[in-house]
Protein backbone atom coordinates (compact mmCIF):
# COMPACT_ATOMS: atom_id res chain seq x y z
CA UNK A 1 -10.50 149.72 219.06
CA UNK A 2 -12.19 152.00 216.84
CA UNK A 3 -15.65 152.20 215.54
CA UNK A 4 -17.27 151.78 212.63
CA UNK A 5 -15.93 154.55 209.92
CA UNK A 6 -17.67 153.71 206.40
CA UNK A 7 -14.78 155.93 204.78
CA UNK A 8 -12.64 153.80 203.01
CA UNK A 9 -9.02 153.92 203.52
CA UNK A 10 -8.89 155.90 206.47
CA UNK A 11 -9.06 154.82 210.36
CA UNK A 12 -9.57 156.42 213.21
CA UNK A 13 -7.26 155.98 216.36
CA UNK A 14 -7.74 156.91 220.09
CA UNK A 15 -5.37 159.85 219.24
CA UNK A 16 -8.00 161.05 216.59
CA UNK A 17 -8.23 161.21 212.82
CA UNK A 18 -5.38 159.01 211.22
CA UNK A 19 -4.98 158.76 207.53
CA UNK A 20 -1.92 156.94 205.94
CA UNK A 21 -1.34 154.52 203.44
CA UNK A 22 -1.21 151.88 205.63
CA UNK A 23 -5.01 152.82 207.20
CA UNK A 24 -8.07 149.97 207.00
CA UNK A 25 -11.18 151.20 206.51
CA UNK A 26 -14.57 150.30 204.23
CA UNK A 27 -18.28 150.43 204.17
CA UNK A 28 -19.48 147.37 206.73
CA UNK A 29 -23.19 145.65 206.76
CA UNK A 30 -24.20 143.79 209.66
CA UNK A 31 -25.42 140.28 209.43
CA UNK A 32 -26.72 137.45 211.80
CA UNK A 33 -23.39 135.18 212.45
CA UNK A 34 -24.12 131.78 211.53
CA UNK A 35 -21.81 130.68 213.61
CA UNK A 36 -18.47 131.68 215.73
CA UNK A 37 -16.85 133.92 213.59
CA UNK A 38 -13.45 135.70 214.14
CA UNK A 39 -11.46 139.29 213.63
CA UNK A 40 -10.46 138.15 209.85
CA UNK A 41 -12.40 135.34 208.46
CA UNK A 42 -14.02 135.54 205.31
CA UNK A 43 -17.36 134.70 205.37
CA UNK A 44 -20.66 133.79 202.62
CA UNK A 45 -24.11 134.26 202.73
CA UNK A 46 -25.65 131.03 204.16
CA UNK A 47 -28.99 132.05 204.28
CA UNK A 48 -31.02 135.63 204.77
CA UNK A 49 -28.95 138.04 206.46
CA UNK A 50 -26.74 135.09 207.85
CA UNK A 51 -23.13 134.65 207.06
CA UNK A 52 -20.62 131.78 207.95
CA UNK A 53 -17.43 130.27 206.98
CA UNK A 54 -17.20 127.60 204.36
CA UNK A 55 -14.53 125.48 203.15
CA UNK A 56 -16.56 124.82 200.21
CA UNK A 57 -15.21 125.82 196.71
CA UNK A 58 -18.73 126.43 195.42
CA UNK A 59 -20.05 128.55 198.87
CA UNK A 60 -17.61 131.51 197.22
CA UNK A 61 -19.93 132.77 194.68
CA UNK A 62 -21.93 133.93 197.57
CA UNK A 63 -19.09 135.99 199.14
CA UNK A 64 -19.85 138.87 201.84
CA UNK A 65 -16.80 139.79 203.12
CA UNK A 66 -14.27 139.91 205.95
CA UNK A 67 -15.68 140.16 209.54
CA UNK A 68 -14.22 143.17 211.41
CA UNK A 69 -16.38 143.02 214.79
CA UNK A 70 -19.31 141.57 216.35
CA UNK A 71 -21.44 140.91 219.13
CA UNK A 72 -18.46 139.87 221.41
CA UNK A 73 -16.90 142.54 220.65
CA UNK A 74 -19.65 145.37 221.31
CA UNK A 75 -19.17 146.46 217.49
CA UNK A 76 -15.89 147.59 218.45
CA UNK A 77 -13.14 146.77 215.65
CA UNK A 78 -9.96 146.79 216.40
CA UNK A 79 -7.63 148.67 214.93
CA UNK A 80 -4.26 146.54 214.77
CA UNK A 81 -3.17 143.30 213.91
CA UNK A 82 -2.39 141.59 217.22
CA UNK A 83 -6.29 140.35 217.20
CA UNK A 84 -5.63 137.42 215.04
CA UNK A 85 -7.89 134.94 215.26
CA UNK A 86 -9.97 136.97 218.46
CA UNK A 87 -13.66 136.22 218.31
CA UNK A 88 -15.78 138.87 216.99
CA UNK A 89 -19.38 137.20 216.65
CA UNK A 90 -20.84 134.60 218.86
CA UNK A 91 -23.32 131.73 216.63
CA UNK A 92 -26.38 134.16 216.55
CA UNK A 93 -25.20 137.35 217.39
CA UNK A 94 -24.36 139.81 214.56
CA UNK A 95 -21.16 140.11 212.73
CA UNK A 96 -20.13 143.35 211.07
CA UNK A 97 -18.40 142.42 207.64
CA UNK A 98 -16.77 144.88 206.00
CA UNK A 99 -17.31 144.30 201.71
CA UNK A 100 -14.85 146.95 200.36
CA UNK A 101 -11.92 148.64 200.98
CA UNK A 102 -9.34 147.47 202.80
CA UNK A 103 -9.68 145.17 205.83
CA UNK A 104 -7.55 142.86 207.85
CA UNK A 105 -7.84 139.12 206.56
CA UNK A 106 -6.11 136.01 208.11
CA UNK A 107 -3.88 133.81 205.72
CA UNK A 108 -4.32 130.50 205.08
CA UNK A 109 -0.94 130.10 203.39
CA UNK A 110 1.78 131.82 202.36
CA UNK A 111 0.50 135.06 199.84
CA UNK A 112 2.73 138.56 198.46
CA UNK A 113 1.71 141.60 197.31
CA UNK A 114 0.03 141.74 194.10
CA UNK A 115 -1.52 138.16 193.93
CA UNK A 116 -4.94 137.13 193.51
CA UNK A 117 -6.86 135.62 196.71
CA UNK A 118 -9.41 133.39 197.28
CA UNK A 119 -10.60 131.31 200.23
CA UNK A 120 -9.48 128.71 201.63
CA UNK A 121 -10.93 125.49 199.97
CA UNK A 122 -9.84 123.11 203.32
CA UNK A 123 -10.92 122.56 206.69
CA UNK A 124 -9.54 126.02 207.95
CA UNK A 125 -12.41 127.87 206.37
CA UNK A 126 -12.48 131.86 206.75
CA UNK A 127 -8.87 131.96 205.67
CA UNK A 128 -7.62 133.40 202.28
CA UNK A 129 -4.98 131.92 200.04
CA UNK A 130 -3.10 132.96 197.19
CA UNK A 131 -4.72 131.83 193.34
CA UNK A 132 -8.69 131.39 192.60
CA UNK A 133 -11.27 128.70 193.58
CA UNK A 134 -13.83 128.24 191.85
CA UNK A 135 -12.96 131.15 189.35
CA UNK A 136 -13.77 133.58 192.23
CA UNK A 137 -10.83 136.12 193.14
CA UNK A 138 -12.04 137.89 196.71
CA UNK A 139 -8.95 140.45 196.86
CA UNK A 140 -5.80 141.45 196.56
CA UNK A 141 -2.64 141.90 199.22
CA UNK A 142 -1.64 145.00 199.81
CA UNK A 143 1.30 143.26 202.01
CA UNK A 144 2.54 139.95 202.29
CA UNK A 145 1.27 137.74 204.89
CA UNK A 146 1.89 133.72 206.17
CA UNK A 147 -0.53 131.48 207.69
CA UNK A 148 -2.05 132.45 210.45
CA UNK A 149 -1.47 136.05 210.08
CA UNK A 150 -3.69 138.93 209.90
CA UNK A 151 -2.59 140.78 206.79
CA UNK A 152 -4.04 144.02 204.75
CA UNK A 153 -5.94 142.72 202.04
CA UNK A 154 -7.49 145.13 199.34
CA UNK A 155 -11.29 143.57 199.06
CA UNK A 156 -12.12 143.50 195.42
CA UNK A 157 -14.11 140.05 194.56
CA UNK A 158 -14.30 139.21 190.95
């Protein structure tokens, strides 16, 4: 685990400073967790500094970002991709979403480098899949990824 950086594209390991190409890393706001959120999920704003999952089409135009820690997780984020689906922010607590850069998002379906993303419009909200819903594009992959999966995914909504 690794805390928060707020320089983008670079993470920091237990063995110190670690920059590479394949790094995560972005500037992160915290919010009050609408409900159980986890290492991945894309989440909206629901309401004042609240964010949740939605598997809404409409909910995207209020996109925050991807949730990298949170209350359950002391603000900790983790720094590798075996935390797939781990709970980072208990209904109430705070979840720290990260809303550029590069962050770790879950798939929802199959997606390769290059495509546009969106999320999910089913009932496994937080996840990302490949095309646009509602017109709104949340990011690109910077790697391919299947469902399920924690994958790098380049945050740029649109």
């Amino acid at each position: 685990m690794a805390g928060i950086t707020h320089h983008t594209y670079t993470e920091y390991r237990r063995s110190g400073k670690d920059v590479e190409n394949g790094s995560v890393g972005g500037n992160t706001k915290r919010y009050i967790a609408g409900g159980a959120l986890n290492v991945g999920d894309v989440v909206l704003l629901t309401a004042a500094d609240t964010v949740n999952k939605s598997a809404t089409a409409a909910d995207l135009a209020a996109f925050a970002g991807v949730v990298v820690s949170g209350d359950l997780l002391s603000g900790q984020i983790p720094d590798d991709t075996s935390v797939a689906s781990v709970n980072a922010a208990s209904s109430g607590g705070y979840a720290i979403v990260q809303y550029n850069g590069i962050a770790y998002a879950l798939a929802g379906g199959t997606v390769t480098i290059g495509t546009h993303l969106s999320v999910i419009g089913d009932t496994t909200a937080g996840r990302v899949i490949a095309g646009t819903t509602a017109g709104i594009i949340v990011g690109t992959p910077v790697e391919s990824g299947s469902v399920g999966v924690l994958f790098r995914i380049l945050i740029n909504q649109r």
